[in-house]
Structures are given as C-alpha cells and as structure tokens.
Protein backbone atom coordinates (compact mmCIF):
# COMPACT_ATOMS: atom_id res chain seq x y z
CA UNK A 1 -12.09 10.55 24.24
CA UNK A 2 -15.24 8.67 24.62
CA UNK A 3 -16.08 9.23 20.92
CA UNK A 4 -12.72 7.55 19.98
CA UNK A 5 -13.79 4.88 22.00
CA UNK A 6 -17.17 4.13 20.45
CA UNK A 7 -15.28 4.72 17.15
CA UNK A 8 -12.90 1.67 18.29
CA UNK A 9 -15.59 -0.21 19.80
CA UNK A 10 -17.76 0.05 16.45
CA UNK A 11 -14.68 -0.39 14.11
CA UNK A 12 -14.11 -3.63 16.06
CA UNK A 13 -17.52 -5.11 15.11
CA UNK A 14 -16.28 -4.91 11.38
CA UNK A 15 -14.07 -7.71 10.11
CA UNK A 16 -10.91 -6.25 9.14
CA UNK A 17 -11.12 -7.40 5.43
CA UNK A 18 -13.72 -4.82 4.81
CA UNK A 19 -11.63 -2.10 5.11
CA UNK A 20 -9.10 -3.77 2.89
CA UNK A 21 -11.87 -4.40 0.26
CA UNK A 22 -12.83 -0.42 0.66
CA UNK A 23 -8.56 0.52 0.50
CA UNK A 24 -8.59 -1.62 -3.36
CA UNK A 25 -11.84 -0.42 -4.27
CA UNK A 26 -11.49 3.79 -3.76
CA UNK A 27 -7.66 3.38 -5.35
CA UNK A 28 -8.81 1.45 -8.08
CA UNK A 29 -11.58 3.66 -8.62
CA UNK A 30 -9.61 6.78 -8.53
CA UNK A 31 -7.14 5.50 -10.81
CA UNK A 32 -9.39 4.51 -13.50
CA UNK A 33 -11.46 7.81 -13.78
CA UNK A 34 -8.30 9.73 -13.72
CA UNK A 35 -7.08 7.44 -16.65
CA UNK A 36 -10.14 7.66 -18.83
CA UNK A 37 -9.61 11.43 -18.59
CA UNK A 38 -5.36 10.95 -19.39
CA UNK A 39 -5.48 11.61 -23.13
CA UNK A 40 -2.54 9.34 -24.15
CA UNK A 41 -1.60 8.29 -21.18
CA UNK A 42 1.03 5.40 -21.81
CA UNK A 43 1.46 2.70 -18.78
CA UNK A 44 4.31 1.91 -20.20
CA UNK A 45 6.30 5.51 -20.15
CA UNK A 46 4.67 7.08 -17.18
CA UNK A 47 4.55 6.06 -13.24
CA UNK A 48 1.47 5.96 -11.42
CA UNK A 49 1.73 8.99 -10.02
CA UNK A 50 1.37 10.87 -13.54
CA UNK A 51 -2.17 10.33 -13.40
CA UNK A 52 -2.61 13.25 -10.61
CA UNK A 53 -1.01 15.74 -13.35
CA UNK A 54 -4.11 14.89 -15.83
CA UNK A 55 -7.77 16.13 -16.16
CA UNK A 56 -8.18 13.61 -13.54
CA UNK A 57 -5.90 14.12 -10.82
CA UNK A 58 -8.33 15.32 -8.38
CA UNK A 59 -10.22 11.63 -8.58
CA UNK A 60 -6.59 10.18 -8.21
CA UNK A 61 -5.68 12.69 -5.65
CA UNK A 62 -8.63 11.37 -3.65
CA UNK A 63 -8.74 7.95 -4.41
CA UNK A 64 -5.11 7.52 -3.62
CA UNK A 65 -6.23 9.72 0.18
CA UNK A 66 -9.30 7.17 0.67
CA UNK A 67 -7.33 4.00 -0.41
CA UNK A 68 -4.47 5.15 2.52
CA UNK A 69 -6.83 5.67 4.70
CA UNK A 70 -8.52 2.37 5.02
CA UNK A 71 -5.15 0.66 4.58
CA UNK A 72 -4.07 2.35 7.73
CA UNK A 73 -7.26 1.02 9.21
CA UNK A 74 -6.51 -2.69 8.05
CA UNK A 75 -3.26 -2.84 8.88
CA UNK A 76 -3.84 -1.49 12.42
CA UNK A 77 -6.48 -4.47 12.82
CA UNK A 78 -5.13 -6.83 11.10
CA UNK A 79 -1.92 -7.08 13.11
CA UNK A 80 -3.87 -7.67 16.42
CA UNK A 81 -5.34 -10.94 14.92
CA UNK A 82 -1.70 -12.22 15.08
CA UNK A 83 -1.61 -14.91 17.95
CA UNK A 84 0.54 -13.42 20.57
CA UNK A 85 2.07 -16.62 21.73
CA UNK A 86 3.32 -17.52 18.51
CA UNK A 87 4.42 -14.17 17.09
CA UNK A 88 7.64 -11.67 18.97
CA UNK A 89 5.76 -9.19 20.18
CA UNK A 90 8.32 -6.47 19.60
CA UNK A 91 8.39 -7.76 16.17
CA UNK A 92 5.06 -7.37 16.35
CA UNK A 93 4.88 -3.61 17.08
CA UNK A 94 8.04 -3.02 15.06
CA UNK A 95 5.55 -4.05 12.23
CA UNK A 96 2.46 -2.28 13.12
CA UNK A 97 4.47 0.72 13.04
CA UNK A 98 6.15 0.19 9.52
CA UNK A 99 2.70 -0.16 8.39
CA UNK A 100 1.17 2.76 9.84
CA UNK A 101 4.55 4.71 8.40
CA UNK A 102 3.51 3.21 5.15
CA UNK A 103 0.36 4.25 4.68
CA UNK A 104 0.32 8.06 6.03
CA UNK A 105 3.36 8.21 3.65
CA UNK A 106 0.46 6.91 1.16
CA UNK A 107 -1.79 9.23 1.94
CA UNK A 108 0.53 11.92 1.86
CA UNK A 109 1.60 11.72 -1.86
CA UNK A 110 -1.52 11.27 -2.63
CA UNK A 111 -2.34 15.00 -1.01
CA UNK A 112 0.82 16.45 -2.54
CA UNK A 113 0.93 15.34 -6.20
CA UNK A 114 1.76 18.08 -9.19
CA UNK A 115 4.45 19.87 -11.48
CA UNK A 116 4.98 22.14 -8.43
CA UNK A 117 8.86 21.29 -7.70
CA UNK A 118 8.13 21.76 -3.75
CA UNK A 119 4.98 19.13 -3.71
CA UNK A 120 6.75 17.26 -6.14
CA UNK A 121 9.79 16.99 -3.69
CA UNK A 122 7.20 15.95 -1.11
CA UNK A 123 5.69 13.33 -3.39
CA UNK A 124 8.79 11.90 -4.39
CA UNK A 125 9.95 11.94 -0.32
CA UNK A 126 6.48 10.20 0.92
CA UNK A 127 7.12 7.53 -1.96
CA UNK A 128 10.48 6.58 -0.69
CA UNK A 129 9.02 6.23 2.95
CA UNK A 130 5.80 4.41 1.78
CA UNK A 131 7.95 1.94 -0.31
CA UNK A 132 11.00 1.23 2.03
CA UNK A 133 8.19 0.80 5.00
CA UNK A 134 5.92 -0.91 2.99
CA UNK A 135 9.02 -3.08 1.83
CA UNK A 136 9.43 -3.90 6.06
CA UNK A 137 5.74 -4.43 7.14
CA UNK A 138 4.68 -6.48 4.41
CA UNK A 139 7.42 -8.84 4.79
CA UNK A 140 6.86 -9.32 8.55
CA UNK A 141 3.20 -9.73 7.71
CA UNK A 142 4.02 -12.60 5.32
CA UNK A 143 6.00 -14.08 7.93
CA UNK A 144 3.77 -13.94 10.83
CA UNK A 145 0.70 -15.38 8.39
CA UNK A 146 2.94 -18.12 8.11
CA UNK A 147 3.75 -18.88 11.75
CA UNK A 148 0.15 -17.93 13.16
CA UNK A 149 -2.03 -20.78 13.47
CA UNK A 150 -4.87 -18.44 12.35
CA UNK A 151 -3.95 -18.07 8.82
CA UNK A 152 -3.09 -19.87 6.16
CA UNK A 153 0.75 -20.10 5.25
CA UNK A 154 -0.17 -19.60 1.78
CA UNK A 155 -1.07 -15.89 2.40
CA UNK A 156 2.76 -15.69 3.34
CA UNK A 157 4.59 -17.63 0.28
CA UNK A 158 2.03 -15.61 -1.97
CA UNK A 159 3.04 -12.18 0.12
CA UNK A 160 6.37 -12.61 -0.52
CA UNK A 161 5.46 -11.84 -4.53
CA UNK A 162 4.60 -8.62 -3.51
CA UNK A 163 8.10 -8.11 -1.23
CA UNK A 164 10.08 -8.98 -4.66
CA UNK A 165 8.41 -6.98 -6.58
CA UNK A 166 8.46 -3.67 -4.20
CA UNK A 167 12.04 -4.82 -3.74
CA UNK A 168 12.70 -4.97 -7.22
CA UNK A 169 11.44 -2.16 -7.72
CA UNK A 170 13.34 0.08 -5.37
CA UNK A 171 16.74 -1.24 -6.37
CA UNK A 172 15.87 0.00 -9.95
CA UNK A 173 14.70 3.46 -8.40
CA UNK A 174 18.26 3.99 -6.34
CA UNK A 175 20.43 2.72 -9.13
CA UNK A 176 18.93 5.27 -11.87
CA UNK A 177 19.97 7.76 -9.62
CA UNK A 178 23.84 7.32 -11.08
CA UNK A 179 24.13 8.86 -14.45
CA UNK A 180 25.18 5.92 -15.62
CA UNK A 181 22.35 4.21 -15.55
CA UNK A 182 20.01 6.58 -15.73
CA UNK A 183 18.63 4.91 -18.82
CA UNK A 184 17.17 2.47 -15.97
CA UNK A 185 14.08 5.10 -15.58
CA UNK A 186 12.55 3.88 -19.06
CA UNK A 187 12.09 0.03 -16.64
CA UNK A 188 10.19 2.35 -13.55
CA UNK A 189 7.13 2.92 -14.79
CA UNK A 190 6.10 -0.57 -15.96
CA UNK A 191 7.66 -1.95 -11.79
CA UNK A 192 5.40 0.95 -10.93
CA UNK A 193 2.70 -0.51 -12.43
CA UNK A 194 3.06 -4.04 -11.21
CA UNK A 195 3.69 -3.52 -8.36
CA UNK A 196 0.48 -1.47 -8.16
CA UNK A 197 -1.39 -4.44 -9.23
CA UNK A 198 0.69 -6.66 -7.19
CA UNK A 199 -0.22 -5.11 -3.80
CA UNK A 200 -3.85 -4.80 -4.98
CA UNK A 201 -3.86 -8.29 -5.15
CA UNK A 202 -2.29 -9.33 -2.10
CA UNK A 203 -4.44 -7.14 -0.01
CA UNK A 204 -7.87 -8.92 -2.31
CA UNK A 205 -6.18 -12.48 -1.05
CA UNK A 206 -5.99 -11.42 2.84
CA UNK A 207 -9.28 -8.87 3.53
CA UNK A 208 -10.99 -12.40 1.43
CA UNK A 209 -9.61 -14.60 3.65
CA UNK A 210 -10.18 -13.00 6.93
CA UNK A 211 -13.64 -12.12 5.70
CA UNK A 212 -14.58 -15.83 4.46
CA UNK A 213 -12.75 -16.92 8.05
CA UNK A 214 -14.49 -14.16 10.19
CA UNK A 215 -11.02 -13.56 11.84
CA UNK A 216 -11.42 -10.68 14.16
C-alpha cells in the first residue's frame, strides 16, 4: 500500500501530457517496425490489427500493450484537472471510467492478437469495447475541455474530429455485419487507419497543451 502511494505521489509530480507523449510514441513505434517487416502489407486492404499476424507482430503486440498502458495513465490524470465546479461530477466519473474501460480493452487486443480463432474472438471482443468506450469518454472529454476554464475550447471542437471519425467508423463495422452489405468491409480498413491517426493526433494536441500550460 505505501508503495502505491509513493507511486501516486511520484506520478503526480509528472505533467500528465508526458504520459500521453509516451502512449503516441511506443504505438507509433510498434506499428512502424512491425510494418517495415509486413512484406506487402497494403493500408488500404488490411486493418491495423493485421500487423500483429506479420514478422512483426511481437513489436506491435508490445507497442500496442505500452501505448494502453500510458493512455490509461493519462486519462486517469487528466480527468482530475477538470474544474469540479464547472464539470457534473457524476459525469465526471461516468467518464473516467469509460476511459479506463477503453484502454484495458486496448491493452487487451493488443495481448491477444493472431489467426488463433479463440484470441481472435478476444481481439475482435476488446475492439468493440475499446471503440464503443472510447466513442463515450472522448466525447465527454471534448465537452468538459470546452466548459473548464482550464483548457482551451478548441481542444473540444478539434476532439470532436476524432468522435466522428470513431463514430463513423463503428456504424460501418455493425452494418457489414448484414450480408447485404458485407461489401462495406473493403471501406474498414482505410476508417481503421484514420482513425488511428486521428486519435494519435488528438492525444499530440492535449498531452502539448497541458505540457506547454503545466496543468496538473
């Protein structure tokens, strides 16, 4: 117990946006190597999650693991510097617990990623969580950057990029579900993609900001 505290107490000392900077830079990272190894891999025909089925996947296996981690750290931080007068407080935790949902889900298909049809069934499952709660806590975020007198409402509008997109993109995942429209799964991979680069982003705007502002 007292090691969890001096854990808390030393994770405290370090502005927020570092650990969003280290969540970018490990998934990023991870992604890449596992790429370069991905002999004809084609971003516009397979989802992000093919990478862990290369050469590579071990680097995106890991990088995916690391990048969750510290998300789960700056999301956990990051909704404390919320002002408390101006934000529902229930909303509040509602929030912090979408995001914490979010990224173990993260970190969990990143652990179970392969042509196994078990892990793959536990891939596919932490996907759906980490999207749908992702979809939740990111769009609270965006509002409360927008009613907090600490932030910037800019951080919010831009956010809400990120909520169409993930939106977007789950829509397309549930309708190529029917038959019918199965056809809809050739569009996945690319909303994969941007998406990928779309949260990347908004997490580089915030962990900047809060850094630059030394919001704590």
């Amino acid at each position: 117990m007292r090691k969890l505290k001096l854990i808390s107490k030393f994770t405290l000392k370090i502005s927020a946006g570092v650990f969003g900077l280290f969540s970018i830079t490990f998934g990023i990272i991870g992604d890449i190597i596992a790429y370069l190894m991905y002999p004809g891999y084609d971003f516009r025909r397979k989802a992000v999650s093919s990478l862990c089925k290369g050469p590579g996947g071990l680097f995106f296996q890991s990088g995916t693991v690391l990048s969750g981690f510290f998300a789960l750290i700056f999301v956990i931080y990051l909704v404390r510097t919320f002002d408390g007068d101006e934000i529902n407080e229930n909303l509040r935790k509602f929030a912090k617990i979408m995001a914490i949902v979010s990224c173990a889900s993260f970190i969990m298909l990143g652990v179970f990623c392969g042509s196994n049809p078990i892990v793959a069934y536990i891939h596919g499952t932490s996907a759906m969580i980490s999207w749908i709660s992702g979809l939740l806590y990111i769009t609270l975020y965006n509002i409360f950057f927008i009613r907090s007198s600490n932030y910037s409402k800019f951080l919010g509008y831009f956010g809400f990029i990120e909520t169409i997109i993930l939106l977007l993109m789950l829509i397309f995942f549930c309708l190529h579900l029917f038959p019918a429209l199965r056809f809809l799964m050739k569009i996945l991979p690319i909303l994969e993609w941007t998406n990928t680069i779309s949260l990347i982003l908004w997490y580089l705007v915030i962990s900047i900001y809060v850094i630059h502002k030394r919001i704590k």
